[in-house]
N, C-alpha and C. Protein backbone atom coordinates (compact mmCIF):
# COMPACT_ATOMS: atom_id res chain seq x y z
N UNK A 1 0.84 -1.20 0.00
CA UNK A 1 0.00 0.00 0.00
C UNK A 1 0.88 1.25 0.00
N UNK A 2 0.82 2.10 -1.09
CA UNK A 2 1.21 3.30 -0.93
C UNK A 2 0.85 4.24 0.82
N UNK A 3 2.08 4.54 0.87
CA UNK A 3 2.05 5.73 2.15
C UNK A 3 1.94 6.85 1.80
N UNK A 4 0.87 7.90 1.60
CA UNK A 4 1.09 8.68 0.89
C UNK A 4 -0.20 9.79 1.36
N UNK A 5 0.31 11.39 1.18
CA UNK A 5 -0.77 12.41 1.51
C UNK A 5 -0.56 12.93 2.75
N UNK A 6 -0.48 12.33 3.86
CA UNK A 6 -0.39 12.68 4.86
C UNK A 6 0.56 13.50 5.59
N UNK A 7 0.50 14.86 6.33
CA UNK A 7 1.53 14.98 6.96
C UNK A 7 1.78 14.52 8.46
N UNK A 8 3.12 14.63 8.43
CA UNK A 8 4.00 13.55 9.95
C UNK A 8 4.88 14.24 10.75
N UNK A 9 4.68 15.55 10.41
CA UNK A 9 5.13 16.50 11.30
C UNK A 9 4.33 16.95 12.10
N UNK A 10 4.63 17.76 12.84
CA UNK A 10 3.99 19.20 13.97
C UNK A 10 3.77 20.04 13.12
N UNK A 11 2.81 20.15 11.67
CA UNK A 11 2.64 21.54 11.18
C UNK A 11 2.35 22.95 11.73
N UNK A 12 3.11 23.85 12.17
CA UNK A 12 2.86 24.94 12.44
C UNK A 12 2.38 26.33 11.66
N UNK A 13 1.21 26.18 11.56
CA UNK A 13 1.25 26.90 10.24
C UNK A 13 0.17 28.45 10.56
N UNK A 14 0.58 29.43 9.87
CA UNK A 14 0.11 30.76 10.31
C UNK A 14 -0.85 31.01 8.79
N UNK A 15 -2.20 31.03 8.64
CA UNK A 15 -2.43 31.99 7.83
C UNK A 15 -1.80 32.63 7.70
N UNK A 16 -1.65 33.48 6.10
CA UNK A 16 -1.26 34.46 5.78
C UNK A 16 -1.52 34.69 4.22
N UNK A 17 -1.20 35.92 3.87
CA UNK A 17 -1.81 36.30 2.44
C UNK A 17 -0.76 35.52 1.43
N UNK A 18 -0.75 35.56 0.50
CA UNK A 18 -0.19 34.47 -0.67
C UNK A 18 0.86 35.64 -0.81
N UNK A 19 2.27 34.70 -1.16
CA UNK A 19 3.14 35.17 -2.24
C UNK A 19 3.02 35.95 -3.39
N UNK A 20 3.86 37.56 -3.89
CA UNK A 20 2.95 37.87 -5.04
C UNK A 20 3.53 36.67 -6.30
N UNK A 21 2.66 36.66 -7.12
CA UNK A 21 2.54 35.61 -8.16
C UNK A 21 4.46 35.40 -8.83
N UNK A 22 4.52 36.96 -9.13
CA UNK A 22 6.08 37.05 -9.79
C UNK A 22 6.50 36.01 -8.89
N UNK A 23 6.17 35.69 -7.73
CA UNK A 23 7.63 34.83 -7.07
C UNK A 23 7.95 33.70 -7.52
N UNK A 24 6.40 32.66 -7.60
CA UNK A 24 6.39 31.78 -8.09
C UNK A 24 6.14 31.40 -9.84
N UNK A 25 6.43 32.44 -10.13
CA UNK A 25 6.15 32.32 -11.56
C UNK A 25 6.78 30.70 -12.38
N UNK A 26 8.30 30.71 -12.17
CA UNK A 26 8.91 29.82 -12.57
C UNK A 26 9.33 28.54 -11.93
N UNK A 27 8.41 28.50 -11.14
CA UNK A 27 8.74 27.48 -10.40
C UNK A 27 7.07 26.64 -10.62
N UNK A 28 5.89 27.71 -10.45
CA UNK A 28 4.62 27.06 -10.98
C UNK A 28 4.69 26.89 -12.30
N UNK A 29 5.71 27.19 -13.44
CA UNK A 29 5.57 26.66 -14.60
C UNK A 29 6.65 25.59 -14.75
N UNK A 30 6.98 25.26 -13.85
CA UNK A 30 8.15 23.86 -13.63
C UNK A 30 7.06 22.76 -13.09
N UNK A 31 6.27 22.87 -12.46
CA UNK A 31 4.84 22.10 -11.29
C UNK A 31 4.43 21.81 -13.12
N UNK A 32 3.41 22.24 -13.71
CA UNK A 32 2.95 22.55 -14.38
C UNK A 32 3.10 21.22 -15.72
N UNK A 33 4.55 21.53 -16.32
CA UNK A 33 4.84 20.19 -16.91
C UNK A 33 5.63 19.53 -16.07
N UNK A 34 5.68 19.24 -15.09
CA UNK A 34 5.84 17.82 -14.55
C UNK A 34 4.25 17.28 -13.98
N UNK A 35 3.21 17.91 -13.66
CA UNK A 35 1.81 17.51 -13.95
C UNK A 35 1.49 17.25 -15.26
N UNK A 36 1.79 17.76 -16.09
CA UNK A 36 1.39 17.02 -17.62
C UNK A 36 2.21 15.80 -18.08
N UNK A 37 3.38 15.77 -17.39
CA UNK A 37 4.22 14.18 -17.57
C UNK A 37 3.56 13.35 -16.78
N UNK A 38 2.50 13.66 -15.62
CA UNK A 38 2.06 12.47 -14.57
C UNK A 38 3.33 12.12 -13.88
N UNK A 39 4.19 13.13 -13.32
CA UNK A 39 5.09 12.80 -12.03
C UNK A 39 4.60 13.68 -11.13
N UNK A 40 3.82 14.48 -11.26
CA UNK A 40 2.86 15.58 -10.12
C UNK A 40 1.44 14.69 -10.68
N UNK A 41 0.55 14.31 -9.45
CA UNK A 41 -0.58 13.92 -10.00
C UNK A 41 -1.54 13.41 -8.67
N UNK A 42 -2.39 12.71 -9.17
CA UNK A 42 -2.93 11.96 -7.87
C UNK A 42 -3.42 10.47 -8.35
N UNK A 43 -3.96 9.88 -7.25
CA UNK A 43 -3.74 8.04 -7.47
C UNK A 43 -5.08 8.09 -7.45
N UNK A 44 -5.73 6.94 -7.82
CA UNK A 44 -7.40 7.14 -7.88
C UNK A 44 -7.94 6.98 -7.02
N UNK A 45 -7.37 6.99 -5.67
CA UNK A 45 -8.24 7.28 -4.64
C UNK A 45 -8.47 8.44 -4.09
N UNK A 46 -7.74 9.78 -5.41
CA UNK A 46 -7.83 11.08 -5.00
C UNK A 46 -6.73 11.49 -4.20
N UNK A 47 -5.49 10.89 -3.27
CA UNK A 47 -4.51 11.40 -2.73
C UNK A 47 -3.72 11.64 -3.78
N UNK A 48 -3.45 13.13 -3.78
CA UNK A 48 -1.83 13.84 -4.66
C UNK A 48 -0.86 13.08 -3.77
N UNK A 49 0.10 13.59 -5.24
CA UNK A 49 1.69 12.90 -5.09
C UNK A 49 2.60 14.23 -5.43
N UNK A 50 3.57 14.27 -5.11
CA UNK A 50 4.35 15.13 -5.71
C UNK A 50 4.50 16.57 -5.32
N UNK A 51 5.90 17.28 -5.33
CA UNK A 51 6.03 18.41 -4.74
C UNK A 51 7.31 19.31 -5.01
N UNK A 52 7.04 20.34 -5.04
CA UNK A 52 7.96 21.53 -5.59
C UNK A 52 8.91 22.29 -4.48
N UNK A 53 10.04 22.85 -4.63
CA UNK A 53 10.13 24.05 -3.70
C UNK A 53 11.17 24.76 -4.52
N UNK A 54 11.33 25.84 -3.77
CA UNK A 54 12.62 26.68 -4.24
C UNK A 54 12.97 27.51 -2.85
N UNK A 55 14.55 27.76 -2.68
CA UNK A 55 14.92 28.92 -1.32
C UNK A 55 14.49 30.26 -1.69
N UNK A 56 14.49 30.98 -0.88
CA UNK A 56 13.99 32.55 -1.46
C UNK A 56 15.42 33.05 -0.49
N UNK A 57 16.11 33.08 0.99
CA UNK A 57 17.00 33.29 1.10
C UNK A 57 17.39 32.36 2.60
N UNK A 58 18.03 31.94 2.88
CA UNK A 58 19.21 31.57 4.11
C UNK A 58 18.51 29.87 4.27
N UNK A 59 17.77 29.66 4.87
CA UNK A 59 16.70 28.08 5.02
C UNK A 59 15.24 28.14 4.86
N UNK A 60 15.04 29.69 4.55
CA UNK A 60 13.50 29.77 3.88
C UNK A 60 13.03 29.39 2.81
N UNK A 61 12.11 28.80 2.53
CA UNK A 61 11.50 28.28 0.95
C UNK A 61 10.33 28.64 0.57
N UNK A 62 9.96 28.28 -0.55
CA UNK A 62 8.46 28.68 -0.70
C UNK A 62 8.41 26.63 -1.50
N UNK A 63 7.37 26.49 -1.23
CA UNK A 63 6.68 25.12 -1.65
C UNK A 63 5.55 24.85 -1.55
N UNK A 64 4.66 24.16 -2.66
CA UNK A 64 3.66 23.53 -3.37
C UNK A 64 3.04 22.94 -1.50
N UNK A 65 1.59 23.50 -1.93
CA UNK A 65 0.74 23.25 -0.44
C UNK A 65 0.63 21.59 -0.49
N UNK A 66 0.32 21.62 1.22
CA UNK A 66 -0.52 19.89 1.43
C UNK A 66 -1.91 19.92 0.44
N UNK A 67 -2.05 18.62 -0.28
CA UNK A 67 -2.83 18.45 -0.77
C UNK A 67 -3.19 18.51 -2.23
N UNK A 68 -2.28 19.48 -2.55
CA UNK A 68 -2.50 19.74 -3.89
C UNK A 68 -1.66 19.14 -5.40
N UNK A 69 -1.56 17.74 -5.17
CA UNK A 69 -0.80 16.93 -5.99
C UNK A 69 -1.67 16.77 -7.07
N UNK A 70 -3.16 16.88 -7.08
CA UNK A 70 -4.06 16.08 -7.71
C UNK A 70 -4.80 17.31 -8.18
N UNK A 71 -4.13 18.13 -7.96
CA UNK A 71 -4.71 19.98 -8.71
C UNK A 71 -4.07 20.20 -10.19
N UNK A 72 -4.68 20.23 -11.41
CA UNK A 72 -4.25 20.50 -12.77
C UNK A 72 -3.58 21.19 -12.50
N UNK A 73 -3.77 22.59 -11.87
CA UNK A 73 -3.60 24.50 -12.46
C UNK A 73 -3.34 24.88 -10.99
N UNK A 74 -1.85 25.35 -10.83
CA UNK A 74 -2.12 26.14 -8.96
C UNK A 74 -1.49 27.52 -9.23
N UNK A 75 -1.86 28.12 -8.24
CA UNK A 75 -1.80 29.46 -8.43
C UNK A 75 -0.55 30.01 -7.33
N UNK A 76 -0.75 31.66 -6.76
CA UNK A 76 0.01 31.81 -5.94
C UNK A 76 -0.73 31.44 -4.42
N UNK A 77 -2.09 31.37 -4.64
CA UNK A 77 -2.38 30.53 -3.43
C UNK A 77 -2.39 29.10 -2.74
N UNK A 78 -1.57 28.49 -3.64
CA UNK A 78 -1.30 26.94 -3.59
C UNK A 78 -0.16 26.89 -3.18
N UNK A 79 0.77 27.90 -2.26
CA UNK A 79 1.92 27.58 -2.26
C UNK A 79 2.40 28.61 -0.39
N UNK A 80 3.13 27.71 0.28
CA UNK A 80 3.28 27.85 1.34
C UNK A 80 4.80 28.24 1.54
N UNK A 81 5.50 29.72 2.20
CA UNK A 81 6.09 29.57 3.23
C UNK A 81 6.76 28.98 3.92
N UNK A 82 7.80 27.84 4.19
CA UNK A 82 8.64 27.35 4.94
C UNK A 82 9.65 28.51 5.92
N UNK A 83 9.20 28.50 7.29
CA UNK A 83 10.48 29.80 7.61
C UNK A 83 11.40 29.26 8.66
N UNK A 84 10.88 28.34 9.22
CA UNK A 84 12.01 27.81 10.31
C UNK A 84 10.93 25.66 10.37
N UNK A 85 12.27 24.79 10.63
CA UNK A 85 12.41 23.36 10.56
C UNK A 85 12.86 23.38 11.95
N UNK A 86 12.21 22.34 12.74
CA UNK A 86 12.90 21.99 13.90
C UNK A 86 12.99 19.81 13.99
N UNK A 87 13.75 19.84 12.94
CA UNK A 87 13.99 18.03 12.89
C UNK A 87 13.75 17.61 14.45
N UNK A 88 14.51 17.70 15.18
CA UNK A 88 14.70 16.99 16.45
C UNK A 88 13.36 17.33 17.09
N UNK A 89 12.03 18.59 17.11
CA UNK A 89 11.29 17.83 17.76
C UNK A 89 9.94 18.11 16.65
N UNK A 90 10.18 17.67 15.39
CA UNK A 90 9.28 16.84 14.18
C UNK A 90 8.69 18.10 14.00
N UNK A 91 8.86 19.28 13.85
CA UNK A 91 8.36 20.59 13.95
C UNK A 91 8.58 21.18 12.49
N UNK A 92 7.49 21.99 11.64
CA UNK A 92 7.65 22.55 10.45
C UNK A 92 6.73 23.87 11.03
N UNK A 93 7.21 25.30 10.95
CA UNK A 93 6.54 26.43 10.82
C UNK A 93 6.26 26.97 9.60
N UNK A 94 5.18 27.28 8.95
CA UNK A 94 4.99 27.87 7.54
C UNK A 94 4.15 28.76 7.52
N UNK A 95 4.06 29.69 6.65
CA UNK A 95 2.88 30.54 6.63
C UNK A 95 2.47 30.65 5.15
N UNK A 96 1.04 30.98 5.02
CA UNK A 96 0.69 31.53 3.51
C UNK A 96 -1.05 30.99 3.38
N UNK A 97 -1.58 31.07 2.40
CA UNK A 97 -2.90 31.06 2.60
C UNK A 97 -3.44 29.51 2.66
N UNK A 98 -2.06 28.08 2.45
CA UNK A 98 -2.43 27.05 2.80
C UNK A 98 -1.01 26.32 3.32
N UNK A 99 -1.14 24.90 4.17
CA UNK A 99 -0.46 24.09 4.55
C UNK A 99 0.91 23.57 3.62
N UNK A 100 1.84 24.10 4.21
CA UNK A 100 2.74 23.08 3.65
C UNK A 100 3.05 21.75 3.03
N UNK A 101 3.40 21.41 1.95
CA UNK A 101 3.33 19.94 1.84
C UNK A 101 3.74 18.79 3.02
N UNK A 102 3.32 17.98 3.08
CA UNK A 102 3.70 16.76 3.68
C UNK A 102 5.46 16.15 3.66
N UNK A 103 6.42 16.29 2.46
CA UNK A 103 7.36 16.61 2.59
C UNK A 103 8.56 17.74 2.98
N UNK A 104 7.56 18.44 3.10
CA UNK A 104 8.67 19.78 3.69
C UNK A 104 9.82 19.56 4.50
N UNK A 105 9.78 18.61 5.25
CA UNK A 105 10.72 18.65 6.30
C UNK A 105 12.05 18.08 5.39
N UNK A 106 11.99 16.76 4.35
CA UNK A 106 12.65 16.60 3.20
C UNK A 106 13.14 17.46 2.54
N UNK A 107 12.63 18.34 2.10
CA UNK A 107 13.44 19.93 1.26
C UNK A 107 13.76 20.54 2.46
N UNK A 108 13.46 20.87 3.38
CA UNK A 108 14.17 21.44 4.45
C UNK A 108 15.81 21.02 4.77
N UNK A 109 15.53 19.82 5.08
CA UNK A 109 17.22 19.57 5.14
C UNK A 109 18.14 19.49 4.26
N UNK A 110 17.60 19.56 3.11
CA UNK A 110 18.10 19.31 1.52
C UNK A 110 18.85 20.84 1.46
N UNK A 111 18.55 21.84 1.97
CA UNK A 111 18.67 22.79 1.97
C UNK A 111 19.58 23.66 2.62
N UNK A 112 19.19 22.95 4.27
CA UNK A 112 20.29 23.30 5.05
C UNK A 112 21.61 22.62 4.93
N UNK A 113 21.71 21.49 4.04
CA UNK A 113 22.88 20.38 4.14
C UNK A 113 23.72 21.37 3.06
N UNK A 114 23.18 21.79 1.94
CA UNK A 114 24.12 22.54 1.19
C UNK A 114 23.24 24.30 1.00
N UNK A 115 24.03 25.38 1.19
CA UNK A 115 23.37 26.46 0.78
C UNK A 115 23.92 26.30 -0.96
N UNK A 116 24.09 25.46 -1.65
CA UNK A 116 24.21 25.96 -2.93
C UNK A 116 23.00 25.44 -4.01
N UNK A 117 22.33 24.71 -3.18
CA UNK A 117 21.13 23.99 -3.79
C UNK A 117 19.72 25.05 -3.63
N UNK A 118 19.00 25.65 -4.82
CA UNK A 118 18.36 26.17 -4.51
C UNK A 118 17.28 25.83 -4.93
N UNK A 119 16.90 24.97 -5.25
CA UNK A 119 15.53 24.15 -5.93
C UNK A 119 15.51 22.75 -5.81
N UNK A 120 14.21 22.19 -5.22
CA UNK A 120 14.11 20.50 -4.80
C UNK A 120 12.57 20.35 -5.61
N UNK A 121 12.88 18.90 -5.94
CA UNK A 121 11.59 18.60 -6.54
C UNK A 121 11.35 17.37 -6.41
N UNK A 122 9.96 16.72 -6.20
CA UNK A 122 10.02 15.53 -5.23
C UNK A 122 8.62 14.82 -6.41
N UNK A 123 8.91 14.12 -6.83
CA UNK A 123 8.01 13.17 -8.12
C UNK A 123 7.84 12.10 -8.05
N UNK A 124 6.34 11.47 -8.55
CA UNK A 124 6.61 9.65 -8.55
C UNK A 124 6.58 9.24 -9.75
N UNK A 125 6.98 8.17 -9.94
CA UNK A 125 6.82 7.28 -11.11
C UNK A 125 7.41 5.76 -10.98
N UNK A 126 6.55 5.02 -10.86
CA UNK A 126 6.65 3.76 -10.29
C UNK A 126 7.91 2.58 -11.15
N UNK A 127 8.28 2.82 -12.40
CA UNK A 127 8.94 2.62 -13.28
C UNK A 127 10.36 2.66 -13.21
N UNK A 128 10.46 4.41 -12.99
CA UNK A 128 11.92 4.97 -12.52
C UNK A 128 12.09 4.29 -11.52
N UNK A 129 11.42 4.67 -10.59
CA UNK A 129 12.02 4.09 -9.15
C UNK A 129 12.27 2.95 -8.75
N UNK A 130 11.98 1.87 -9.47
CA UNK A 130 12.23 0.42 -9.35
C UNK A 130 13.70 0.18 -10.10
N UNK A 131 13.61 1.10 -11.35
CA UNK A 131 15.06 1.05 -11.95
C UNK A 131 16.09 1.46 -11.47
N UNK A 132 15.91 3.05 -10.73
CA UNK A 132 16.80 3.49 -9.54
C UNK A 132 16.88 2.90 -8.42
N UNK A 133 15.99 2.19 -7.70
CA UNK A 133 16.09 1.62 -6.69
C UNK A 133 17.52 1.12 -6.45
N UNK A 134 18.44 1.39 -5.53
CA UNK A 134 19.39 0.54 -5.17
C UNK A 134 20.96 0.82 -6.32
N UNK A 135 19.95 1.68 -7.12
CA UNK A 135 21.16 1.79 -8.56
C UNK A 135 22.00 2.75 -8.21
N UNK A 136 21.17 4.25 -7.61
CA UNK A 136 21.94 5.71 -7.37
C UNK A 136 21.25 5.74 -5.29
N UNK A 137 21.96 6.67 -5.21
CA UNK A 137 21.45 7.16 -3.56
C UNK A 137 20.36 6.70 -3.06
N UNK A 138 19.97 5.99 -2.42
CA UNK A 138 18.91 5.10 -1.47
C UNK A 138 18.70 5.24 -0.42
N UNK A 139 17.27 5.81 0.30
CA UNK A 139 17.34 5.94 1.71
C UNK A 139 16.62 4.56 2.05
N UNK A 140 16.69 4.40 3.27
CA UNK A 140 16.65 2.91 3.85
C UNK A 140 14.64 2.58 3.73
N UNK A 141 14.85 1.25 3.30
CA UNK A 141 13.58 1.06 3.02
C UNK A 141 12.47 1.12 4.43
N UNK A 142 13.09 1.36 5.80
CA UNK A 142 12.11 0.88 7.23
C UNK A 142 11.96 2.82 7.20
N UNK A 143 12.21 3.55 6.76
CA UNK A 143 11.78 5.12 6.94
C UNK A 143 11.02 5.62 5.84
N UNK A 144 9.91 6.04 6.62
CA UNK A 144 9.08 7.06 5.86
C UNK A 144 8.93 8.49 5.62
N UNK A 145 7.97 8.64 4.35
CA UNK A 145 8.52 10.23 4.29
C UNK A 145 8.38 11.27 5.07
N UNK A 146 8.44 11.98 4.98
CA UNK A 146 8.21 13.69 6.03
C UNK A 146 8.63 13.88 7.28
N UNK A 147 8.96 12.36 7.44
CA UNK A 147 9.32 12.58 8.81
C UNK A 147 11.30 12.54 9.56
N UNK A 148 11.56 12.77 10.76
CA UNK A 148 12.82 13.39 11.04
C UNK A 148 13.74 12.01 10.55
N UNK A 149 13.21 10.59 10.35
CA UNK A 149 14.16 9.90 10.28
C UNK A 149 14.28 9.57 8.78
N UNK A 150 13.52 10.10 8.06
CA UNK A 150 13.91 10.51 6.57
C UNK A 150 15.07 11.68 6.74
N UNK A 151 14.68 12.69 7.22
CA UNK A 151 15.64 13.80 7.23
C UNK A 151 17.20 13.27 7.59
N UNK A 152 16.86 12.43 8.42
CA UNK A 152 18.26 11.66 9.08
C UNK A 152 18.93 10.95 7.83
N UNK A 153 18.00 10.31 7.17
CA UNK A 153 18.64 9.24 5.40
C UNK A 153 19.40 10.60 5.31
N UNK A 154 18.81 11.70 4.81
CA UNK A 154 18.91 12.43 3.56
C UNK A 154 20.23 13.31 4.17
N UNK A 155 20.15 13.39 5.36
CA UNK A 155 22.19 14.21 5.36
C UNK A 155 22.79 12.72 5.73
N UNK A 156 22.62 10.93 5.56
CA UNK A 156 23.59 10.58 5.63
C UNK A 156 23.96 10.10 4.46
N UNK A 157 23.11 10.51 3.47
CA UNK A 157 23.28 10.08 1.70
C UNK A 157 24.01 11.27 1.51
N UNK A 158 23.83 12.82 1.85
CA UNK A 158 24.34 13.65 1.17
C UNK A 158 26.22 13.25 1.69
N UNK A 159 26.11 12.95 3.26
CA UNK A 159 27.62 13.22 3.58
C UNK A 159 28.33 11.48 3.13
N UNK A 160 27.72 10.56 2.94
CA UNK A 160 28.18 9.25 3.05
C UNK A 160 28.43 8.79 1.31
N UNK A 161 27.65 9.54 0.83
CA UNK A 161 27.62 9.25 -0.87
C UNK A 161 28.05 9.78 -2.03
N UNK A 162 27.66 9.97 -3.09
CA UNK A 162 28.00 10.69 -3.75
C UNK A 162 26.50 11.25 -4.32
N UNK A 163 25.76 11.82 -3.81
CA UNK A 163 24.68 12.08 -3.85
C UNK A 163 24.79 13.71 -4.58
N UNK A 164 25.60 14.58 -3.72
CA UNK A 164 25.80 15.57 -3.78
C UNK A 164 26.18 15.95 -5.09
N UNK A 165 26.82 15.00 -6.14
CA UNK A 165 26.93 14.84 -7.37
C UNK A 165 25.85 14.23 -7.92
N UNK A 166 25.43 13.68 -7.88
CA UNK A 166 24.38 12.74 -9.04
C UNK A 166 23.36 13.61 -8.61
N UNK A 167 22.66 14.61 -7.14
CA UNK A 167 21.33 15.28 -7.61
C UNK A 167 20.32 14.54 -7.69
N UNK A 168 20.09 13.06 -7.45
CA UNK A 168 19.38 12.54 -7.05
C UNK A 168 19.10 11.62 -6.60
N UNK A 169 17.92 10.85 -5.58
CA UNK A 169 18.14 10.13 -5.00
C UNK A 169 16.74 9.58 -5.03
N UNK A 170 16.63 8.22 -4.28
CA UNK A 170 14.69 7.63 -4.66
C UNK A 170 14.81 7.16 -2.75
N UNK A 171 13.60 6.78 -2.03
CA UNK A 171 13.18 6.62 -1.58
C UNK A 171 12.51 4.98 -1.08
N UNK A 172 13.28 4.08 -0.66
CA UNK A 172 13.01 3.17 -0.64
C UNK A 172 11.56 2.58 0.16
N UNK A 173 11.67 3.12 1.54
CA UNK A 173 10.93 3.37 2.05
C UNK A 173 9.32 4.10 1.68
N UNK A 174 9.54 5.20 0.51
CA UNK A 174 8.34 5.52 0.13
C UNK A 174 8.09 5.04 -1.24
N UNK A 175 7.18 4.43 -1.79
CA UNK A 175 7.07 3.79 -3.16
C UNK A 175 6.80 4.50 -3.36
N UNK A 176 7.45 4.46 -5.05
CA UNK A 176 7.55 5.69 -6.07
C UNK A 176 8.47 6.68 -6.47
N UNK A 177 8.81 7.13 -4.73
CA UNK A 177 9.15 8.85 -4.24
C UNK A 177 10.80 8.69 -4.85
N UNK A 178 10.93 9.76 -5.81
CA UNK A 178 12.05 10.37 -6.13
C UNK A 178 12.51 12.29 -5.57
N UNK A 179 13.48 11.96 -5.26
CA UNK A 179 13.88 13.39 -5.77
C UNK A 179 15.03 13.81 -6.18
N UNK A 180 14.76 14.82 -6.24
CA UNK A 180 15.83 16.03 -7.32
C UNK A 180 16.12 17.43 -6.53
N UNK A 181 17.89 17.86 -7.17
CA UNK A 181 17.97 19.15 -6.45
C UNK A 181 18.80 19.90 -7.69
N UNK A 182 18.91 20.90 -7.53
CA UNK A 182 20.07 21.89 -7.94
C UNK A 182 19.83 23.15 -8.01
N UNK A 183 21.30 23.82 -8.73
CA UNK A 183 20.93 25.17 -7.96
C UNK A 183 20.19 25.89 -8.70
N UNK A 184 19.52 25.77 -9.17
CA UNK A 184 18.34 26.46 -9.70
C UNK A 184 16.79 25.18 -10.06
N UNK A 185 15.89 25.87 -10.54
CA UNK A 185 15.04 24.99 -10.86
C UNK A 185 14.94 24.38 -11.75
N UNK A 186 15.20 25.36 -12.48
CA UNK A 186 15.51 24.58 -14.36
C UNK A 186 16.77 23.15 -14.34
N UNK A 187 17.95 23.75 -13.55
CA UNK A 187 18.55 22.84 -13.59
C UNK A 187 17.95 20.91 -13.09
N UNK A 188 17.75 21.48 -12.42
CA UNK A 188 16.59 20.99 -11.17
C UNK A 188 15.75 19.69 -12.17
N UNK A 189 14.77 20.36 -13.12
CA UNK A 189 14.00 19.45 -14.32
C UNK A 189 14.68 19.12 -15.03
N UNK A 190 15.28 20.04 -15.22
CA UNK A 190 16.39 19.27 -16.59
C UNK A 190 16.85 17.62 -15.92
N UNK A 191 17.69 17.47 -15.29
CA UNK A 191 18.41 16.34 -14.50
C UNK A 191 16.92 15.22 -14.80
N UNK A 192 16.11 15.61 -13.74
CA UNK A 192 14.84 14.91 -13.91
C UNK A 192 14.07 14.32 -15.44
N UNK A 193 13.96 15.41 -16.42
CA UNK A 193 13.66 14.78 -17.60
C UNK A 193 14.20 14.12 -18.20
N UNK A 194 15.87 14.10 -17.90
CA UNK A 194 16.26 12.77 -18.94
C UNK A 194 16.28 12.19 -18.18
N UNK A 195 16.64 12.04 -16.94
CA UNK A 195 15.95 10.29 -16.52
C UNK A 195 14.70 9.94 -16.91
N UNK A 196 13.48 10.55 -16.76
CA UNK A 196 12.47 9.99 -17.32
C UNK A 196 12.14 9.96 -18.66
N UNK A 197 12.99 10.83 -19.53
CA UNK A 197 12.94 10.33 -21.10
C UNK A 197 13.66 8.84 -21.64
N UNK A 198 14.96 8.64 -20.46
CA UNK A 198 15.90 7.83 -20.54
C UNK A 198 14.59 6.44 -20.30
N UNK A 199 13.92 6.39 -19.12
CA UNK A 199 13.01 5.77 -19.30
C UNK A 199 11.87 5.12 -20.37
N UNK A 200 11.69 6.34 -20.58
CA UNK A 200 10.43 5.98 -21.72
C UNK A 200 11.40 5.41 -22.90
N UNK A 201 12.14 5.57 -23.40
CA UNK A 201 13.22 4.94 -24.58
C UNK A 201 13.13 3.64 -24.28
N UNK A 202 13.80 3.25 -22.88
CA UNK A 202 13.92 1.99 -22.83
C UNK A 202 12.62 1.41 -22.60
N UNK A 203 11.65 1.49 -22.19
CA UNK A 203 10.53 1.26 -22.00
C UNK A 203 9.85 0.89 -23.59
N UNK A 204 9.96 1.78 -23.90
CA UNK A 204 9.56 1.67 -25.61
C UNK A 204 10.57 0.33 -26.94
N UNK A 205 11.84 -0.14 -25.75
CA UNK A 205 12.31 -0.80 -26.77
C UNK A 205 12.26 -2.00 -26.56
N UNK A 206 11.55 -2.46 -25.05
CA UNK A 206 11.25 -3.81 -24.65
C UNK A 206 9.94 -4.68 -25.69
């Protein structure tokens, strides 16, 4: 059974008025076609998958709300605020006119582990990830997502591996769950689309 939708933190979260749009401009048109590839989407029982962020400055982010995996079209009100992570006691503070995703705490440390990474992007595809599985960076299959002992995988892949080079890593523990970083966003998809074009090729030649 997929684990999936839920958040597993202490969401702390403040109303507040939305981001102006300019912020997210390029980052909701990065969401956008990776929802038209079906690596942003939802499963047919209606739980979304999938999730965006980018830093705005020091360990602050802005990222794709709880819930909204399974949304065609999001706006600047679909997108939350990250301003302070407290791993050790399972704590996420955010503000904006909705909830943080369910992975936040995942781009959170992704973030603090390197300031040169400024865009994370977190996708499923059941295909890739069986092919990556075990191939590139692997967090341990007994941890699940969002929570501090994922965060714990994810700085001992960045410091134990070569993660920090390859930019990406899958999720053993969560079926499906990939992600992606770099220092920008574009860079960010780029990395991501040819693995999944690299996919569909081989897929197409079986």
């Amino acid at each position: 059974m997929i684990d999936e939708g839920y958040i597993k933190f202490n969401c702390n979260w403040t109303p507040a008025p939305p981001l102006l749009a300019e912020a997210i401009t390029t980052l909701n048109a990065c969401r956008q076609r990776l929802f038209q590839l079906g690596l942003i989407g939802a499963y047919e029982n209606g739980i979304g998958y999938g999730n965006i962020s980018q830093r705005l400055e020091g360990e602050r982010f802005v990222i794709s709300g709880s819930a909204t995996g399974n949304m065609a079209v999001l706006d600047e009100s679909h997108y939350s605020l990250v301003h302070r992570v407290n791993v050790a006691k399972n704590e996420v503070y955010c503000a904006g006119p909705i909830k943080a995703s369910s992975e936040s705490m995942s781009h959170a440390i992704i973030y603090k582990e390197n300031p040169n990474i400024q865009a994370v992007i977190h996708v499923h595809h059941l295909g890739m990830w069986q092919k990556l599985l075990d191939k590139i960076p692997t967090t341990a299959a007994n941890v699940s997502y969002g929570t501090p002992e994922m965060a714990a995988e994810i700085v001992r892949l960045m410091r134990e591996s070569n993660l920090l080079k390859k930019k990406l890593f899958v999720t053993a523990g969560h079926e499906e769950g990939i992600f992606t970083f770099g220092e920008d966003i574009n860079t960010a998809e780029q990395l991501l689309f040819h693995k999944f074009k690299e996919h569909e090729l081989n897929a197409h030649k079986k």
